[in-house]
Protein backbone atom coordinates (compact mmCIF):
# COMPACT_ATOMS: atom_id res chain seq x y z
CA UNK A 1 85.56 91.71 124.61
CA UNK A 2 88.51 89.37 124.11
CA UNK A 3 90.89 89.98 121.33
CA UNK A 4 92.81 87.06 120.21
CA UNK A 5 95.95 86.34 117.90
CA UNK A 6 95.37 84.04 115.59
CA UNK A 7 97.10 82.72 112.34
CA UNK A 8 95.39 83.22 109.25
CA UNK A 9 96.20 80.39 106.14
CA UNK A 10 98.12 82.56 103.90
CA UNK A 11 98.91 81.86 100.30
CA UNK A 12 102.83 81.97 100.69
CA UNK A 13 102.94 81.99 104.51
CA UNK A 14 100.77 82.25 107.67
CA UNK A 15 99.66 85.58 108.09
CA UNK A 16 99.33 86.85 111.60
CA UNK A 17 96.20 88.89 113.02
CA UNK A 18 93.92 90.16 115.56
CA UNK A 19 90.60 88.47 115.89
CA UNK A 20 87.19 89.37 118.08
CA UNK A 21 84.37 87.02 118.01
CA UNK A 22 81.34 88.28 119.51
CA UNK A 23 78.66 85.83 120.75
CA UNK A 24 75.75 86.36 118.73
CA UNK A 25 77.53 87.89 114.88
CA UNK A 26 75.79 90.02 112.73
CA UNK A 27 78.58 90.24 110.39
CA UNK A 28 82.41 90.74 109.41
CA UNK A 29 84.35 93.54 109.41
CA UNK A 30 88.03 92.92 107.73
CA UNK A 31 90.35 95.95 109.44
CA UNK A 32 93.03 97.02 107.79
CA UNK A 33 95.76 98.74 110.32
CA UNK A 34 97.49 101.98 109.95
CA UNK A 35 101.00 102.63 109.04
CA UNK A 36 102.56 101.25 112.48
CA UNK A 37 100.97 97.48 112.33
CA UNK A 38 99.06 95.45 114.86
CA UNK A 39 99.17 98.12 118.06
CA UNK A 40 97.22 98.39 121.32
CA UNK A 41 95.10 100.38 119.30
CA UNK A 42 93.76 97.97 116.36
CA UNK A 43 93.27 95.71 118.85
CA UNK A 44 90.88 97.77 120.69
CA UNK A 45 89.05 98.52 117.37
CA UNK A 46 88.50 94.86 116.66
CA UNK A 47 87.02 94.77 120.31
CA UNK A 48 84.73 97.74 119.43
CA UNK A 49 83.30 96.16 116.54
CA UNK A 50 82.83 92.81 118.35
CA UNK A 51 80.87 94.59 120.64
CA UNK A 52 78.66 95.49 118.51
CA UNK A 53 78.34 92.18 116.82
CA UNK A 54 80.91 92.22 113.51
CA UNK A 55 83.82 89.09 113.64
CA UNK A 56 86.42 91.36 113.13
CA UNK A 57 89.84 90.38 111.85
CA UNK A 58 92.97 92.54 111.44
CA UNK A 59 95.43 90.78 109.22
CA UNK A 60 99.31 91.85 109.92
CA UNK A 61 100.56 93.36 106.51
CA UNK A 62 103.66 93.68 107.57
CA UNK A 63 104.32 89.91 108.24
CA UNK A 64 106.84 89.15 105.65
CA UNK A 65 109.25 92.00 106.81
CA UNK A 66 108.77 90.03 110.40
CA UNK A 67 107.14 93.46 111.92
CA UNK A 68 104.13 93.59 114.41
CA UNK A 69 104.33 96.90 115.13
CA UNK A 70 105.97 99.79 115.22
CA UNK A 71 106.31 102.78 117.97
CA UNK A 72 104.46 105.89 116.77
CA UNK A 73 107.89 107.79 117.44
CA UNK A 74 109.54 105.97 114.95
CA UNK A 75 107.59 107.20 111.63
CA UNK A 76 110.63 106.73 109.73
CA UNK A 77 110.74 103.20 110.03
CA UNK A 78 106.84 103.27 109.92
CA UNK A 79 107.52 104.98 106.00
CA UNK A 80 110.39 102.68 105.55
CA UNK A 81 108.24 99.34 105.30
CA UNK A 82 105.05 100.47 104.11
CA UNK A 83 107.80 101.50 100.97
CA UNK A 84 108.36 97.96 100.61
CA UNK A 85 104.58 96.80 100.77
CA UNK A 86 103.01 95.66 97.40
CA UNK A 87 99.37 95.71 96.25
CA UNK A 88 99.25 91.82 95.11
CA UNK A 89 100.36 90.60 98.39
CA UNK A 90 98.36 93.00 100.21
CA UNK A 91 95.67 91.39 97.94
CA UNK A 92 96.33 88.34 99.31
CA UNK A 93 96.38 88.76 102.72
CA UNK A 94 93.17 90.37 102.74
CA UNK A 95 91.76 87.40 100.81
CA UNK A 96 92.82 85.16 103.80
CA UNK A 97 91.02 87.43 106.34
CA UNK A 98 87.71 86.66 103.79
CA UNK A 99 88.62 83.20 104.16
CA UNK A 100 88.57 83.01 107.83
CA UNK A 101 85.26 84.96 107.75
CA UNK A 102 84.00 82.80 104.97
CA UNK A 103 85.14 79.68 106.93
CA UNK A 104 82.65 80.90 109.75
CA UNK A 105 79.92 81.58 107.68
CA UNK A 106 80.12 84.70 106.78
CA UNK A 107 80.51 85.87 103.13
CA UNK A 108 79.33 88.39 100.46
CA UNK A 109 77.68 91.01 101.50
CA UNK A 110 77.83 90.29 105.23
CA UNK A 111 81.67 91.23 104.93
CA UNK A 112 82.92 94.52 105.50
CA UNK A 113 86.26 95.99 105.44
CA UNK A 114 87.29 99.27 107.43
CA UNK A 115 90.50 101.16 107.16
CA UNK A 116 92.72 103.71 109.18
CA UNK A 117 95.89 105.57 107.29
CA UNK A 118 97.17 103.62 104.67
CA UNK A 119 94.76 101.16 105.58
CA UNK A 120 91.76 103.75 104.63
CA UNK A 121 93.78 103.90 101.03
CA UNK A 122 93.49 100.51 100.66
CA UNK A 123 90.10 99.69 102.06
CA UNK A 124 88.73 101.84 99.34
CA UNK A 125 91.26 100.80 97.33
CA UNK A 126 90.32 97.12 97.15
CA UNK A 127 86.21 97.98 97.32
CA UNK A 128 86.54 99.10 93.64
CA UNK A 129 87.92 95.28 93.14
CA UNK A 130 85.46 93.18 94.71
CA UNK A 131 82.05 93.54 96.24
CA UNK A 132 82.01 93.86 100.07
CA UNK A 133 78.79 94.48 102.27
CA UNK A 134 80.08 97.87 102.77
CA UNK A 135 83.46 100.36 103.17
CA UNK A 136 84.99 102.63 105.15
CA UNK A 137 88.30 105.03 105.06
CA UNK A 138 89.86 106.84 107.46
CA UNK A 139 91.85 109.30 106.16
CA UNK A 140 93.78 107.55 103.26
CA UNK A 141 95.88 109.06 100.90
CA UNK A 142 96.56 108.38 97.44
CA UNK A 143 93.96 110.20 95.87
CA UNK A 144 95.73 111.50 92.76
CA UNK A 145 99.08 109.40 92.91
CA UNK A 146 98.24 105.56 93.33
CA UNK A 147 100.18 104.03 96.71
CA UNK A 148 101.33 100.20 96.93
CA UNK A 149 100.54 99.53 93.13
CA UNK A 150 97.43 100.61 93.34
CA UNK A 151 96.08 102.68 91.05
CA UNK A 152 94.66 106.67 92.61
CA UNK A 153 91.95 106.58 94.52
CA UNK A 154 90.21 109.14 92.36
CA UNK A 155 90.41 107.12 89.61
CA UNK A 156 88.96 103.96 90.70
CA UNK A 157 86.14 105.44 92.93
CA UNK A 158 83.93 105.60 90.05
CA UNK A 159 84.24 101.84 89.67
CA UNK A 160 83.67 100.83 93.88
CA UNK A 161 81.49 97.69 94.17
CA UNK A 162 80.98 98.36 97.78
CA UNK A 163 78.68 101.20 99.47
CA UNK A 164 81.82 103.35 100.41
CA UNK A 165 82.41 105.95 103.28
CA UNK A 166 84.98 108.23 103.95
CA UNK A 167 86.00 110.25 106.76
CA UNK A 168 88.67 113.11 106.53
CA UNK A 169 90.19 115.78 108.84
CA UNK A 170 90.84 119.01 107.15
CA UNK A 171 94.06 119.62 109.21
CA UNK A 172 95.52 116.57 107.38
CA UNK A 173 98.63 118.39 106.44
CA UNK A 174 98.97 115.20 104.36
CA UNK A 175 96.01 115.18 102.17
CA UNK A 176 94.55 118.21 100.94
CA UNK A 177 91.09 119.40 101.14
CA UNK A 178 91.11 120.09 97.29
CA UNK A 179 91.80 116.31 96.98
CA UNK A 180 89.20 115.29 99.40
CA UNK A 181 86.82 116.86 97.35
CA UNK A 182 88.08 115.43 93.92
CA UNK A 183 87.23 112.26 95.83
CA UNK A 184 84.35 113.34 96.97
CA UNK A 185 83.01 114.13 93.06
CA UNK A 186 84.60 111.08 91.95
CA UNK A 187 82.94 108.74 94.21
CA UNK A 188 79.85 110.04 93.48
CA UNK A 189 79.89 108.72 89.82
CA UNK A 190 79.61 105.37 91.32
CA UNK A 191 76.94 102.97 91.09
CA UNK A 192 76.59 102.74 94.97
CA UNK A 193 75.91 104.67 97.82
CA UNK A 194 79.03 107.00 98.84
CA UNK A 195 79.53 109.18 101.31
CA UNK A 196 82.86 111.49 102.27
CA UNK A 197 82.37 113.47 105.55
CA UNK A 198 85.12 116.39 106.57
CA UNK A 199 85.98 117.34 109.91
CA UNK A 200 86.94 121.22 110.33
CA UNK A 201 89.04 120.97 113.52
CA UNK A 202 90.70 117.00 112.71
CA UNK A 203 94.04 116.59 111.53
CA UNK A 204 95.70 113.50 110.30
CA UNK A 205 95.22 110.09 112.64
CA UNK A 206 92.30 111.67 114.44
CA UNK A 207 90.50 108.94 115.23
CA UNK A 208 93.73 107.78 116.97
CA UNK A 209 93.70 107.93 121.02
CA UNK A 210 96.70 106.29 121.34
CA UNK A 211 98.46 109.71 119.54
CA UNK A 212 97.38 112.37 122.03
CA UNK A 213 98.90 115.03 119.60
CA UNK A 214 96.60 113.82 116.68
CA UNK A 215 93.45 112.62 118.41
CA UNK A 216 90.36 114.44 118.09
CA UNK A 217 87.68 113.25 120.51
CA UNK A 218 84.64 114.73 118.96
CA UNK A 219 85.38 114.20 115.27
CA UNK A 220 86.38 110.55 116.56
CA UNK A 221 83.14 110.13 118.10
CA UNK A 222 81.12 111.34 115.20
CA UNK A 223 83.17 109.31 112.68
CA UNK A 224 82.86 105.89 115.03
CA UNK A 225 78.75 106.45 115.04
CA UNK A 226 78.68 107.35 111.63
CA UNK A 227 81.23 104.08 110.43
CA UNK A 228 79.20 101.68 113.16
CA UNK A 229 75.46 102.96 111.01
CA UNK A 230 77.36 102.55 108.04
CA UNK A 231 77.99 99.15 108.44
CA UNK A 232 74.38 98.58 109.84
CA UNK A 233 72.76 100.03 107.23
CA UNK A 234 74.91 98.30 104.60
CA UNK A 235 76.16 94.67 105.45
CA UNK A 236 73.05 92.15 105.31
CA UNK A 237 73.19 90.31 108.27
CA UNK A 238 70.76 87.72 106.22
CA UNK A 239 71.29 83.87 106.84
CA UNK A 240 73.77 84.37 108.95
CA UNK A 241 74.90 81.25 111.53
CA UNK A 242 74.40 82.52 115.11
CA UNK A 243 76.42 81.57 118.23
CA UNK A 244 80.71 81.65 117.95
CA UNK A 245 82.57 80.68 114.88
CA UNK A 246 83.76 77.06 115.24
């Protein structure tokens, strides 16, 4: 499946992304990237998704620092601009990713959004603001202290607006198990369906193949079926245009 870049209409500048169009679409899927940007490997998750029918789009937060991505040996520069990344204009970009999906027919609850990393945080993160078809995390953080200027996770769950999934490695020496489950409660106050699903033997980034030290091949296969019948079961592929978007 071909992966194309593609400028999105931004609201105070074009905002660079991936972009898979499958042939027949049976929804969107917005992806939100992990802490190093646009690499080899969010490109092959918009391809995976396209293959199974979702329009996926991967906006490039990091645009207005002029960043595409970032090596995975150089966290500290990874840390360094997701310090400088702020919640309206993260808003924003992910309303031109809708856009472009909207623009092709596809809006409401055929949208989904999907997150890896700080991307997980603020997949969930902007479910609790508006009503997508459906949610997923990958093991995002801010759970008890808000990241970006977003509020804490656990303290928005309650108020989601999309059916919400997460997916969580208990090795993540960066969010603790204890907070997982505080999530876990949390979510379940909401007035959709959640889920939160913890994998004994994953660490941080282990859906990540591209990180040999981090990647976890069966909890990454288990999460990917469980995310792709999430999104079946959740975004409503009803009225939708068929062929490519125009």
């Amino acid at each position: 499946m071909e992966v194309h870049r593609v400028l999105l209409d931004g609201e105070d500048a074009p905002v660079p992304a991936y972009e898979a169009v499958p042939a027949d679409r049976r929804g969107g899927i917005i992806v939100v990237h992990e802490a190093f940007g646009l690499t080899d490997y969010i490109r092959g998750v918009c391809a995976a998704l396209a293959e199974d029918g979702f329009h996926a789009i991967a906006p490039n937060l990091f645009h207005r620092h002029g960043i595409d991505a970032i090596s995975y040996d150089d966290l500290n520069k990874a840390k360094d601009v997701m310090a400088q990344l702020a919640a309206d204009q993260i808003r924003a970009d992910i309303r031109s990713a809708v856009q472009r999906l909207g623009a092709a027919g596809l809006t409401d609850r055929s949208v989904g959004i999907l997150g890896f990393c700080m991307g997980g945080s603020i997949a969930c993160a902007v479910a609790t603001e508006q009503a997508f078809g459906a949610a997923v995390t990958f093991y995002g953080a801010g759970i008890r202290q808000g990241r970006f200027g977003f509020a804490p996770l656990a303290d928005r769950v309650p108020l989601l607006r999309t059916p919400w999934l997460g997916l969580y490695g208990d090795r993540d020496t960066t969010i603790p198990v204890a907070d997982i489950e505080f999530l876990r409660s949390e979510a379940a106050r909401a007035p959709v369906p959640t889920a939160v699903v913890r994998y004994p033997e994953a660490g941080h980034g282990f859906h990540c193949s591209a990180r040999p030290a981090h990647f976890h091949q069966p909890s990454a296969a288990d999460a990917w079926e469980r995310t792709r019948d999430w999104f079946n079961r959740y975004l409503n592929p009803a009225g939708l245009p068929t062929g490519p978007a125009g």
